[in-house]
Protein backbone atom coordinates (compact mmCIF):
# COMPACT_ATOMS: atom_id res chain seq x y z
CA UNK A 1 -12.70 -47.00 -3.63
CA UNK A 2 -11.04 -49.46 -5.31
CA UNK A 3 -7.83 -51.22 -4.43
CA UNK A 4 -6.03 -53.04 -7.06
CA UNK A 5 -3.07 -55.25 -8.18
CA UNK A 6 -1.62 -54.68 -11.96
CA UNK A 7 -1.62 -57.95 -12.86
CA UNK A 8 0.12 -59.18 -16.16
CA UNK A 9 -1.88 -61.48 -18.79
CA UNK A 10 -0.21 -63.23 -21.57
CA UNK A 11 -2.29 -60.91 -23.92
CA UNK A 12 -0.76 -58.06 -22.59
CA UNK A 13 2.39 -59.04 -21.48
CA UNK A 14 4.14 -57.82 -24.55
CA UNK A 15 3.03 -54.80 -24.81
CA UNK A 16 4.80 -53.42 -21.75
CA UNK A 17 7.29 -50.67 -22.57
CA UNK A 18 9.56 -48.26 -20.92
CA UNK A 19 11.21 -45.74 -23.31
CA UNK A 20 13.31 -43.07 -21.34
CA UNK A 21 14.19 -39.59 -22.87
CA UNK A 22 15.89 -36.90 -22.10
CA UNK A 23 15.17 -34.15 -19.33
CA UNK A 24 11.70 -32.09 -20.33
CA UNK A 25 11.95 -28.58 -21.09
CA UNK A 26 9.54 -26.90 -18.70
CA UNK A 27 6.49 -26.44 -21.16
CA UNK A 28 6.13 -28.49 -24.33
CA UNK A 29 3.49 -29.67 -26.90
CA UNK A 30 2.81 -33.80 -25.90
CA UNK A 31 1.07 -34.13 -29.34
CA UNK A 32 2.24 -31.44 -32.42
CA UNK A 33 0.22 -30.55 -35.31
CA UNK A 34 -3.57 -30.66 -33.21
CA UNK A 35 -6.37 -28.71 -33.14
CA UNK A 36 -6.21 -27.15 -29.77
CA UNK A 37 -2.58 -28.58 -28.46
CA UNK A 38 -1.80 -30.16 -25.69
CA UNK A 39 0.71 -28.65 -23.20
CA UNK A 40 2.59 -30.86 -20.89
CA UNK A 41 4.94 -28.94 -17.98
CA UNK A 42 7.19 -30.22 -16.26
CA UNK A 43 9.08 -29.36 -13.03
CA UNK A 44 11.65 -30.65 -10.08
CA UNK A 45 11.17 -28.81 -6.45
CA UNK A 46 14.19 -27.82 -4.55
CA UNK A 47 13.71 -31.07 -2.27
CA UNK A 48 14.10 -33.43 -5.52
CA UNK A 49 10.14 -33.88 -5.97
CA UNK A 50 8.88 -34.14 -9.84
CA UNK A 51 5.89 -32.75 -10.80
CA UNK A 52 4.42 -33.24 -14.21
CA UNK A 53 0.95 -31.84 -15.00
CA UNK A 54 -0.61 -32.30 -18.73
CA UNK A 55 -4.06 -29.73 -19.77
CA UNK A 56 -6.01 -31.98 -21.76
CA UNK A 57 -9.43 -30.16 -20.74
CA UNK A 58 -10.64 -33.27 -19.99
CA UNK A 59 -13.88 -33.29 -18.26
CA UNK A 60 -12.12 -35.57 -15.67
CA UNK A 61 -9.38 -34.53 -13.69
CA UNK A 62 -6.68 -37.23 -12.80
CA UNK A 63 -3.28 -37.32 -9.97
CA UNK A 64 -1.56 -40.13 -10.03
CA UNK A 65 1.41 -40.27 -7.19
CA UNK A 66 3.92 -42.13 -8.11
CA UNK A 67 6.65 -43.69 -5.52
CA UNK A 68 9.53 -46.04 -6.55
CA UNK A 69 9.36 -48.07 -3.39
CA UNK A 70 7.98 -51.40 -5.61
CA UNK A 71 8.43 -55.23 -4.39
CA UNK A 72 12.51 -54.59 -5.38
CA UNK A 73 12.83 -52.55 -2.22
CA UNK A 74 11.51 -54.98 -0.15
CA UNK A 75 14.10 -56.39 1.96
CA UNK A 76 14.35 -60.07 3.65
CA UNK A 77 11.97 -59.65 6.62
CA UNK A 78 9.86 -57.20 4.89
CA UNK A 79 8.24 -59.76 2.38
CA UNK A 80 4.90 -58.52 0.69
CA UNK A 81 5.26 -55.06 2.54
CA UNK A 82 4.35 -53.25 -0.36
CA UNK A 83 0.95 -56.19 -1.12
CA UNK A 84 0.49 -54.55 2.44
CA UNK A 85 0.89 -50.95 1.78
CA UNK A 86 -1.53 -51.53 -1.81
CA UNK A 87 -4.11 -52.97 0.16
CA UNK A 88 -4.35 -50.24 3.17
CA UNK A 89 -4.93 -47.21 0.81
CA UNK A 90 -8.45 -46.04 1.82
CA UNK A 91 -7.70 -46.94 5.31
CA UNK A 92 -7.30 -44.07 8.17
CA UNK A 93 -4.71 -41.81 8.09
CA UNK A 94 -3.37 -39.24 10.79
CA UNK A 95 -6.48 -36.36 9.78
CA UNK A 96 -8.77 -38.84 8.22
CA UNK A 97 -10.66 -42.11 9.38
CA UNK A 98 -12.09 -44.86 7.07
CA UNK A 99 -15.46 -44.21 7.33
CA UNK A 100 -14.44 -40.00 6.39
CA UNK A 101 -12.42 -41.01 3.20
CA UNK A 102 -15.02 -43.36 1.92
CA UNK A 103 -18.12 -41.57 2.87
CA UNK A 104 -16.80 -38.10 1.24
CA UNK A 105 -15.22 -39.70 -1.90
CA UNK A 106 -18.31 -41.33 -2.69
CA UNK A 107 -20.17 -38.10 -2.20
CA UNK A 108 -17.87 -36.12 -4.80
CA UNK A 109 -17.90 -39.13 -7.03
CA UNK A 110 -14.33 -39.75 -6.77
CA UNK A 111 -12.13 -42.54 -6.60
CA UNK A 112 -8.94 -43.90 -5.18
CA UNK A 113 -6.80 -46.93 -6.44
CA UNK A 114 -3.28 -48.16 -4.87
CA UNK A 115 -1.29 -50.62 -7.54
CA UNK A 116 2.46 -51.97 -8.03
CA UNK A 117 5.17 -53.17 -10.19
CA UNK A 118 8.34 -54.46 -9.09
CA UNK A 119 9.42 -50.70 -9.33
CA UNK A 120 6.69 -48.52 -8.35
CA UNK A 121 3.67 -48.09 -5.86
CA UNK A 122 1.04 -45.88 -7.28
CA UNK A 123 -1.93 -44.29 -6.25
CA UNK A 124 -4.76 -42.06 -8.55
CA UNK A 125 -7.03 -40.23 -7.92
CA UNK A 126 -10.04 -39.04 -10.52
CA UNK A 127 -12.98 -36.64 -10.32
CA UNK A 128 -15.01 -34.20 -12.12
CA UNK A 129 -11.95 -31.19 -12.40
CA UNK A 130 -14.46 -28.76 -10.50
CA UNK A 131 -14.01 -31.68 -7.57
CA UNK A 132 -10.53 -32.45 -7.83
CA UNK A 133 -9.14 -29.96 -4.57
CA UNK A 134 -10.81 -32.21 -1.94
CA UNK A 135 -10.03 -36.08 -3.51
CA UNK A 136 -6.64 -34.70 -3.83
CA UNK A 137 -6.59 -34.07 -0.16
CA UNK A 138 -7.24 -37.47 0.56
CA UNK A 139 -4.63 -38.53 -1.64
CA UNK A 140 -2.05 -36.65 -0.01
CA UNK A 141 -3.25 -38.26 3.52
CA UNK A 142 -3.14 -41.72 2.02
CA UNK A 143 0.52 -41.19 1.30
CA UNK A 144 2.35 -39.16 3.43
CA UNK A 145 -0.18 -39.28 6.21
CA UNK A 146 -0.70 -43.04 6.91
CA UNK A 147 -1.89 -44.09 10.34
CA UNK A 148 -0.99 -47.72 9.88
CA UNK A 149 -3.56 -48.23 13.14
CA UNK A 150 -3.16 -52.30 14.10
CA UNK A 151 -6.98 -52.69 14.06
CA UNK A 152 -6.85 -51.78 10.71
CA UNK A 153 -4.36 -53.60 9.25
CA UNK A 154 -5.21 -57.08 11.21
CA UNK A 155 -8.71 -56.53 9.48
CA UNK A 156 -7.19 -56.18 5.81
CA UNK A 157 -5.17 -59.36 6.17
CA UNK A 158 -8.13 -61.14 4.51
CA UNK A 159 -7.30 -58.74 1.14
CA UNK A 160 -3.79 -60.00 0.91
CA UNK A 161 -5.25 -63.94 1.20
CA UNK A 162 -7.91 -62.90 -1.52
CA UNK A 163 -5.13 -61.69 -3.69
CA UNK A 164 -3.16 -64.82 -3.35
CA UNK A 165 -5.69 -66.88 -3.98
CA UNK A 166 -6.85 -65.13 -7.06
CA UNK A 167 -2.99 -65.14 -8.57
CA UNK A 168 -3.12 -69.13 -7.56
CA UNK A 169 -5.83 -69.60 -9.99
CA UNK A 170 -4.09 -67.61 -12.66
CA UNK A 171 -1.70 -69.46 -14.33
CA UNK A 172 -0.28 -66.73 -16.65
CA UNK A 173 0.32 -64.26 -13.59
CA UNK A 174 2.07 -67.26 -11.48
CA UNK A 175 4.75 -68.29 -14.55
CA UNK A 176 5.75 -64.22 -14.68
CA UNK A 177 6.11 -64.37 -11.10
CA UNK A 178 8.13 -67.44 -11.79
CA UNK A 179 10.04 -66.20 -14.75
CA UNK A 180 11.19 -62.96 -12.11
CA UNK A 181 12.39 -65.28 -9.69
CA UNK A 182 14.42 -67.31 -11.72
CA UNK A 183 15.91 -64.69 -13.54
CA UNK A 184 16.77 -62.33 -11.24
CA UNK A 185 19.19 -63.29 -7.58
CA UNK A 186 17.70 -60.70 -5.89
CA UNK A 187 15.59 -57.23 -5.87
CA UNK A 188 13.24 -58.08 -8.81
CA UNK A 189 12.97 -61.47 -7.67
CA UNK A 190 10.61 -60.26 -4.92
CA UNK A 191 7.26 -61.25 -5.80
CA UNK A 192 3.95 -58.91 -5.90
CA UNK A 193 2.39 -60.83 -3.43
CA UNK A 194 2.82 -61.67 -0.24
CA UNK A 195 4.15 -64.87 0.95
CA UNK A 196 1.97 -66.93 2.77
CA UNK A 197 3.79 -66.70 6.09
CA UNK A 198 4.09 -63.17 6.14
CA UNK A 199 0.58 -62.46 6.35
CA UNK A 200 -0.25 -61.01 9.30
CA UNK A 201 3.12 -60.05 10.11
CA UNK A 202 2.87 -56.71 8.66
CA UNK A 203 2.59 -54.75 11.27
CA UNK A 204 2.54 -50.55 12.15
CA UNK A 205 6.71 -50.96 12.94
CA UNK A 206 6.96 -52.51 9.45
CA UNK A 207 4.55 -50.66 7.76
CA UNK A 208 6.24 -46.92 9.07
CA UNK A 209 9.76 -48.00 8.71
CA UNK A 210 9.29 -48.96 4.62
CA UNK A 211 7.33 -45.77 4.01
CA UNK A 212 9.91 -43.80 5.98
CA UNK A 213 12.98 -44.71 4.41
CA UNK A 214 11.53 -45.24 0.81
CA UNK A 215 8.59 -42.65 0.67
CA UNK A 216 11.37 -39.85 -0.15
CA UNK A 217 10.57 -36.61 -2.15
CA UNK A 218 13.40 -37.37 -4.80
CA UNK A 219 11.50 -40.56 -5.71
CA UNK A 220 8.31 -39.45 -5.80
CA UNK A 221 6.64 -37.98 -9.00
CA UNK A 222 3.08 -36.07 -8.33
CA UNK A 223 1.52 -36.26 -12.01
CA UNK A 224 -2.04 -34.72 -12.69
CA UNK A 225 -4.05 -34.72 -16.28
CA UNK A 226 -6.33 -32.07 -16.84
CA UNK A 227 -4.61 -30.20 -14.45
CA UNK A 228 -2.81 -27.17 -14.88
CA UNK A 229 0.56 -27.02 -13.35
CA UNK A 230 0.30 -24.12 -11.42
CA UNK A 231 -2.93 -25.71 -9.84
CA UNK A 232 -1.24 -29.19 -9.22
CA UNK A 233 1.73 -27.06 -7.73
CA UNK A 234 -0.26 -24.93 -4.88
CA UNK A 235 -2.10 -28.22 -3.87
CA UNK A 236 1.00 -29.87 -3.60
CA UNK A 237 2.81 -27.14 -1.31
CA UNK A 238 -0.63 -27.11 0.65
CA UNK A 239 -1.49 -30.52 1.32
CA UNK A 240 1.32 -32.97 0.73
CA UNK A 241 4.41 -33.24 3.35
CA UNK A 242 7.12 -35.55 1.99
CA UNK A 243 10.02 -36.60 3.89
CA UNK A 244 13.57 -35.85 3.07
CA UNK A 245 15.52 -38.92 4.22
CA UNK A 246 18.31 -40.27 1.77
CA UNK A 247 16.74 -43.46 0.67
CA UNK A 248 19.32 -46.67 0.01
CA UNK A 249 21.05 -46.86 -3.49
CA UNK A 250 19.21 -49.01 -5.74
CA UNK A 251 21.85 -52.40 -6.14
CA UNK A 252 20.78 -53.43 -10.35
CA UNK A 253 20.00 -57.28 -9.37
CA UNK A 254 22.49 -60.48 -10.92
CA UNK A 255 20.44 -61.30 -13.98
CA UNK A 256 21.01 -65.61 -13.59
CA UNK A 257 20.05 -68.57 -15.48
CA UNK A 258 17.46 -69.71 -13.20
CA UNK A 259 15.18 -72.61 -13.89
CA UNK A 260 11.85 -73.22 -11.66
CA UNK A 261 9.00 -75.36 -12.44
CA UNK A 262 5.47 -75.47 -10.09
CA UNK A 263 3.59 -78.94 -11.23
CA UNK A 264 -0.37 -78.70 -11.31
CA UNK A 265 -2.72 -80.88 -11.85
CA UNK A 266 -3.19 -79.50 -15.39
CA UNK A 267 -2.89 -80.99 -19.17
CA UNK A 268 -1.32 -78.34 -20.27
CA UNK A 269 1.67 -76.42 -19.41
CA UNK A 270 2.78 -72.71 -19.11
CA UNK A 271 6.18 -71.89 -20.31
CA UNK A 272 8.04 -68.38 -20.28
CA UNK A 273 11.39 -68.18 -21.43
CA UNK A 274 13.60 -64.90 -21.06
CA UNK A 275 17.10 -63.79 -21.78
CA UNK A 276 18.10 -60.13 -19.81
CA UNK A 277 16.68 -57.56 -21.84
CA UNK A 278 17.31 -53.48 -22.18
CA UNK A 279 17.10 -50.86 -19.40
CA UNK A 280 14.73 -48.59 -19.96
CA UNK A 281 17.13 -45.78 -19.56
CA UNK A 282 18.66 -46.94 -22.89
CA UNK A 283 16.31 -45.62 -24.80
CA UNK A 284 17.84 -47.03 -28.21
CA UNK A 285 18.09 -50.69 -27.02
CA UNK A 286 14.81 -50.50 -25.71
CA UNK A 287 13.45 -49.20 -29.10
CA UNK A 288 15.49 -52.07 -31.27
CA UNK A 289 14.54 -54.81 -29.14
CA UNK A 290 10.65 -53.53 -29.57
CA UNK A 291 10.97 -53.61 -33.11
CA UNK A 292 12.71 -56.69 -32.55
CA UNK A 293 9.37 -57.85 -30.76
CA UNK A 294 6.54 -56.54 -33.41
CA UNK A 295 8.99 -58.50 -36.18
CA UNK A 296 8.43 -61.93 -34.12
CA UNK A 297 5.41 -61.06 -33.30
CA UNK A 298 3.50 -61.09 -29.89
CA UNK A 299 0.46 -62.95 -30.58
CA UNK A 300 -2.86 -62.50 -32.62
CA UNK A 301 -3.86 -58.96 -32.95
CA UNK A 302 -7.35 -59.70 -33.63
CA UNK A 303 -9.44 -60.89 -30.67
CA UNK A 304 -9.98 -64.74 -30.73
CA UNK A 305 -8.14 -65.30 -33.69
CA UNK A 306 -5.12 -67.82 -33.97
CA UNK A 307 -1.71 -66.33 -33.99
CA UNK A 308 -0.47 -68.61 -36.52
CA UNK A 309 0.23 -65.45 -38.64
CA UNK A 310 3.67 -64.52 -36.98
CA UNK A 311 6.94 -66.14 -36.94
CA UNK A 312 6.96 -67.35 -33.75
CA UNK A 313 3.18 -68.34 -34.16
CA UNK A 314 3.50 -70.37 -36.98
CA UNK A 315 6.67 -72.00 -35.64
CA UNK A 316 4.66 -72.66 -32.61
CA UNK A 317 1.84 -74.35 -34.56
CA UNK A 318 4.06 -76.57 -35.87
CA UNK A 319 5.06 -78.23 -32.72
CA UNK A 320 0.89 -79.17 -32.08
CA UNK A 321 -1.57 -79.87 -33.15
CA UNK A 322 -4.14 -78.47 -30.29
CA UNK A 323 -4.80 -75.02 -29.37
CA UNK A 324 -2.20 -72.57 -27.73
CA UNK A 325 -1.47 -69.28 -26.80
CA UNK A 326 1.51 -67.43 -26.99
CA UNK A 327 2.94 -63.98 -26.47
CA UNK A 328 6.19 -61.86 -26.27
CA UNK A 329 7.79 -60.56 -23.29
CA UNK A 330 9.68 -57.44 -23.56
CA UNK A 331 9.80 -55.39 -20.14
CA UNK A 332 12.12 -53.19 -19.00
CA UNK A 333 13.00 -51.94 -15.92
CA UNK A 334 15.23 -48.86 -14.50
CA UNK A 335 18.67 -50.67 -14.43
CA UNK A 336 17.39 -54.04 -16.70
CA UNK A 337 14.81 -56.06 -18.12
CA UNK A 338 13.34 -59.27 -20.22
CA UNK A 339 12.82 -60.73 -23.56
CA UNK A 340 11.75 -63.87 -24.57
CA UNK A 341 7.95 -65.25 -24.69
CA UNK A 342 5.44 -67.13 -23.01
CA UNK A 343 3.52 -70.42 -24.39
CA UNK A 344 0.92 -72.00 -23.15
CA UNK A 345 0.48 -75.44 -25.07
CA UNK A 346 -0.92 -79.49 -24.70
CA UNK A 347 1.81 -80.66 -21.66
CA UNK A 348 2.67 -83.52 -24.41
CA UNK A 349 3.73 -81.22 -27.07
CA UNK A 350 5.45 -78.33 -25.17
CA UNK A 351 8.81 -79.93 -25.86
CA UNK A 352 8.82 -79.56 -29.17
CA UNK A 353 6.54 -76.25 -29.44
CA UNK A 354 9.59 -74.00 -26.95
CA UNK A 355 12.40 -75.41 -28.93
CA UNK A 356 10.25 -74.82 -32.17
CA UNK A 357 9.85 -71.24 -31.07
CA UNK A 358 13.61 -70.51 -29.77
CA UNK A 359 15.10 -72.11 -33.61
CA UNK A 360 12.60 -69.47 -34.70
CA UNK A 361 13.82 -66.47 -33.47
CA UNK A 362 17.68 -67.23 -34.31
CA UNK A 363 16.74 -67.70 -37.95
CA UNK A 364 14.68 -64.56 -37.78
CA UNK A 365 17.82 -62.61 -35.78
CA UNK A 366 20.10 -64.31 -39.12
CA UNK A 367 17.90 -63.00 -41.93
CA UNK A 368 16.81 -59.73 -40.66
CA UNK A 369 15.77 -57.29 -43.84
CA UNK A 370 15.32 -53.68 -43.86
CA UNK A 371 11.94 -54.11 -45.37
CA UNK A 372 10.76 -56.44 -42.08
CA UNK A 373 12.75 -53.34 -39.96
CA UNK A 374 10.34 -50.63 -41.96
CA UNK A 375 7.04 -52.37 -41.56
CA UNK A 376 8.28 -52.83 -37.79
CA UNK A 377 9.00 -49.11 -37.49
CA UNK A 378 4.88 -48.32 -38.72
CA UNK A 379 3.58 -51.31 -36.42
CA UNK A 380 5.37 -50.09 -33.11
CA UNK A 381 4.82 -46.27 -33.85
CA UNK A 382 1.36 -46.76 -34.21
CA UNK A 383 0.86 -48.89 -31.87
CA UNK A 384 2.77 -46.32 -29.40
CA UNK A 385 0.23 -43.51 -30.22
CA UNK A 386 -2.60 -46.06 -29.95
CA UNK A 387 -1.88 -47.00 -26.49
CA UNK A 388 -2.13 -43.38 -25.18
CA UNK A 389 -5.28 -43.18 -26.42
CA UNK A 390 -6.39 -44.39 -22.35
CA UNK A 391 -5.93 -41.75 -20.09
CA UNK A 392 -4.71 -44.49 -17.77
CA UNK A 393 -1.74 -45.20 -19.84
CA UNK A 394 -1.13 -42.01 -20.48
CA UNK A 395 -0.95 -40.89 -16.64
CA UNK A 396 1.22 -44.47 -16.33
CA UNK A 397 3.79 -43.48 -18.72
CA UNK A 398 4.23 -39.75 -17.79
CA UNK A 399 5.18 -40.95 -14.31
CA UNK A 400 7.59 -43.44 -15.05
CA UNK A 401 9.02 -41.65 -17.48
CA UNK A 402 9.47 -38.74 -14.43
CA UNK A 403 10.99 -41.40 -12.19
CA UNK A 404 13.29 -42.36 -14.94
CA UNK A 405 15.12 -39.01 -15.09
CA UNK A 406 12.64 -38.48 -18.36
CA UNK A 407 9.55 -37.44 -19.66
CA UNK A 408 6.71 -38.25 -22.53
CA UNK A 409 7.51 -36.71 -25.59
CA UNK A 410 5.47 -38.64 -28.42
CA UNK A 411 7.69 -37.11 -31.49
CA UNK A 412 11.13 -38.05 -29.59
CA UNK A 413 10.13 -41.68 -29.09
CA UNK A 414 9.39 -41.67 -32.92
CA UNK A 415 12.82 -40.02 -33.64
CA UNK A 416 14.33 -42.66 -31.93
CA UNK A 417 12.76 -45.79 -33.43
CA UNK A 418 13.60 -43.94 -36.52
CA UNK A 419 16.85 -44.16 -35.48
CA UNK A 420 17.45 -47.82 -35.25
CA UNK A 421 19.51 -49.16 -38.67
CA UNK A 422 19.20 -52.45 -39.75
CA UNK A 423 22.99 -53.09 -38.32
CA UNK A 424 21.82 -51.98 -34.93
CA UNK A 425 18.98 -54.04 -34.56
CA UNK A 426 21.07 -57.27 -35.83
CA UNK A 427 23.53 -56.66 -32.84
CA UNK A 428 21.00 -56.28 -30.44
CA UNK A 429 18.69 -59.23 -31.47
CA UNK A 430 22.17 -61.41 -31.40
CA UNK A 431 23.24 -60.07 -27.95
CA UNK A 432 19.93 -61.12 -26.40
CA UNK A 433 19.63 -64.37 -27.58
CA UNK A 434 23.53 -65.35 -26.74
CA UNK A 435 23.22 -64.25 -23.73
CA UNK A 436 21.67 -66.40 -20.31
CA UNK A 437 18.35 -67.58 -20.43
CA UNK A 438 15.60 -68.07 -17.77
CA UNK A 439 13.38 -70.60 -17.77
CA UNK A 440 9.99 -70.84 -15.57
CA UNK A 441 6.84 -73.25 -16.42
CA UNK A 442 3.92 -74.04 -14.37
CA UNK A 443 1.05 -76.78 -14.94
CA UNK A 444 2.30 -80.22 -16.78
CA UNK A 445 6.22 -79.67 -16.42
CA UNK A 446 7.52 -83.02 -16.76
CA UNK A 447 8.00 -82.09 -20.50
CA UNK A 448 9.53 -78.90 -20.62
CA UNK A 449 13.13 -78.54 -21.80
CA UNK A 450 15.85 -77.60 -19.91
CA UNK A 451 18.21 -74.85 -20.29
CA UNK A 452 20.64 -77.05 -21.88
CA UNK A 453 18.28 -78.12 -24.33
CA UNK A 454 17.97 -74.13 -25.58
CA UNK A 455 21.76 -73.29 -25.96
């Protein structure tokens, strides 16, 4: 087993996206125009439940359940409930015990991961399809079965230190969990991690009351690849009991112009700086501000090379003469999101390299062309149909998409980044960068500008 934390890099930070469409049709082609076509189904249970299964006839057979009950949900004395809940998937459940779930997944050559985002615990299974049935039980006990015995979850505090100190040492995963705090009053604010106090404070109370009133049918999506959806169906009637409660509204947090700085004793300094992007339920904005994003650039796109070659590289490289890195942030979330970028530059020269990089962008925003929209439109589709290439994306996106009132339909993303004018992207490039902005840096701060500075 293997129990994991998505954790965000400044290499991958901008390629994050959420595009939302409209309801599925029950059975349609995921890729058109292949040799033996794909068929994704889709369908919603009486009780609100989404399922979503995709035939690939891939050797391996993959369920992913997905729960919107992320970090967001957390509420004030439930800190790093859901680091918790993460870290105790693989541990006993009400018809299972540690020892049975390990022992027997290893023995089918299965495995079982628990991550998070802000928005969404998740939890996969994979196995040879002939072996699917049985890791799929397990699955369904990790979820809706949990035992939460105090033994147990005393013994896993450890994980939730390990985690800690692992994001500690990461400086590019600290400034996003900066960057949320700052921008955000409330809800998204709430870090991935734990907080050091609450460690050990998560206890079977805690644990059951969270997974009670946020582990609800009608925001839960059960999505399986290479899996038929009959299949995923009867295993889900059989072995998975979800609750019916009526989960809280979800309050869209006060997007704020927060500034927070952490000094280290480092030479260099991390900055990320973020205006309040799209929602990813409007698809269109979401789609402009990516294009938006591939026009800027979002660092190198060959491995080890400089990323002097983009806009916002070259304006960077201006402002140093030493070695940076430097990447755009575009992620959107349910009801909001980011945009902006993150630097990581020489502590002496960071003053000069953000407001080098911020002057950048408006001038690009002014002088927007439709041939720098076109060559946007190839860069982002392809890159779209590249990413789904992994399996693990793929399984990723289908499920968000589910949670988002959506599904993944590859030629309707297309349609809509085809839609985008020139005039559309200009209004959306200038409503992002007039409106707030967010400032976090960690490392050598005592240079980093100020909001003021920016506006």
């Amino acid at each position: 087993m293997n129990v994991s934390t998505r954790k965000v890099s400044l290499q991958s930070l901008g390629s994050i996206r959420r595009f939302a469409a409209q309801p599925a049709k029950k059975s349609h082609d995921l890729h058109q125009g292949q040799v033996g076509k794909v068929r994704l189904e889709q369908t919603k249970l009486p009780n609100g439940l989404t399922i979503v299964a995709v035939e690939n006839n891939s050797p391996i057979s993959r369920v992913g359940i997905f729960v919107r009950a992320g970090a967001r949900f957390e509420g004030v004395g439930q800190l790093g409930v859901t680091h918790a809940l993460r870290n105790t998937a693989g541990l006993s459940t009400k018809t299972s015990t540690t020892f049975g779930i390990t022992r027997n997944m290893d023995y089918m050559a299965a495995s079982l991961t628990a991550t998070a985002t802000r928005e969404d615990l998740v939890y996969v299974v994979e196995a040879l399809r002939d072996n699917i049935s049985d890791p799929v039980t397990y699955l369904a006990d990790t979820v809706t079965r949990p035992a939460f015995k105090p033994w147990e979850l005393s013994d896993n505090d450890f994980r939730l230190e390990i985690d800690r100190k692992r994001m500690k040492k990461s400086p590019d995963v600290r400034l996003i969990e900066l960057l949320h705090k700052a921008a955000f009053s409330s809800g998204l604010a709430n870090s991935l991690y734990s907080p050091g106090y609450m460690i050990g404070r998560h206890d079977h109370d805690m644990m059951n009351a969270f997974v009670s009133q946020h582990f609800t049918a009608n925001r839960i999506a059960v999505v399986g690849l290479g899996v038929e959806l009959p299949n995923l169906l009867h295993h889900v009637e059989k072995t998975f009991d979800f609750n019916t409660n009526t989960p809280p509204d979800i309050v869209k947090p006060k997007f704020i112009a927060g500034n927070l700085r952490k000094n280290t004793d480092s030479n260099v300094a991390y900055v990320a700086v973020s205006s309040e992007g799209a929602s990813a339920k409007n698809e269109k904005d979401v789609a402009a501000l990516s294009l938006f994003q591939q026009i800027l650039g979002s660092g190198p796109r060959v491995k080890y090379s400089e990323a002097k070659q983009s806009p916002l590289g070259a304006a960077a490289a201006q402002g140093t003469q030493h070695p940076f890195a430097l990447t755009g942030i575009n992620v959107s979330y349910s009801d909001t999101g980011l945009f902006g970028f993150a630097v990581g530059a020489a502590g002496a020269d960071i003053h000069k390299v953000v407001l080098g990089i911020v002057k950048k962008m408006r001038e690009v925003a002014k002088g927007l062309n439709e041939e720098q929209l076109q060559k946007a439109k190839h860069q982002l589709k392809a890159g779209s149909r590249m990413s789904l290439e992994s399996q693990g994306v793929v399984l990723e996106e289908l499920g968000v998409q589910a949670l988002n009132g959506g599904s993944l339909q590859i030629d309707k993303l297309e349609s809509v980044i085809d839609s985008v004018s020139l005039s559309g992207l200009k209004e959306v490039a200038s409503k992002v960068l007039k409106g707030k902005v967010a400032i976090a840096a960690i490392g050598q701060t005592n240079n980093v500008p100020f909001i003021e500075d920016l506006v």
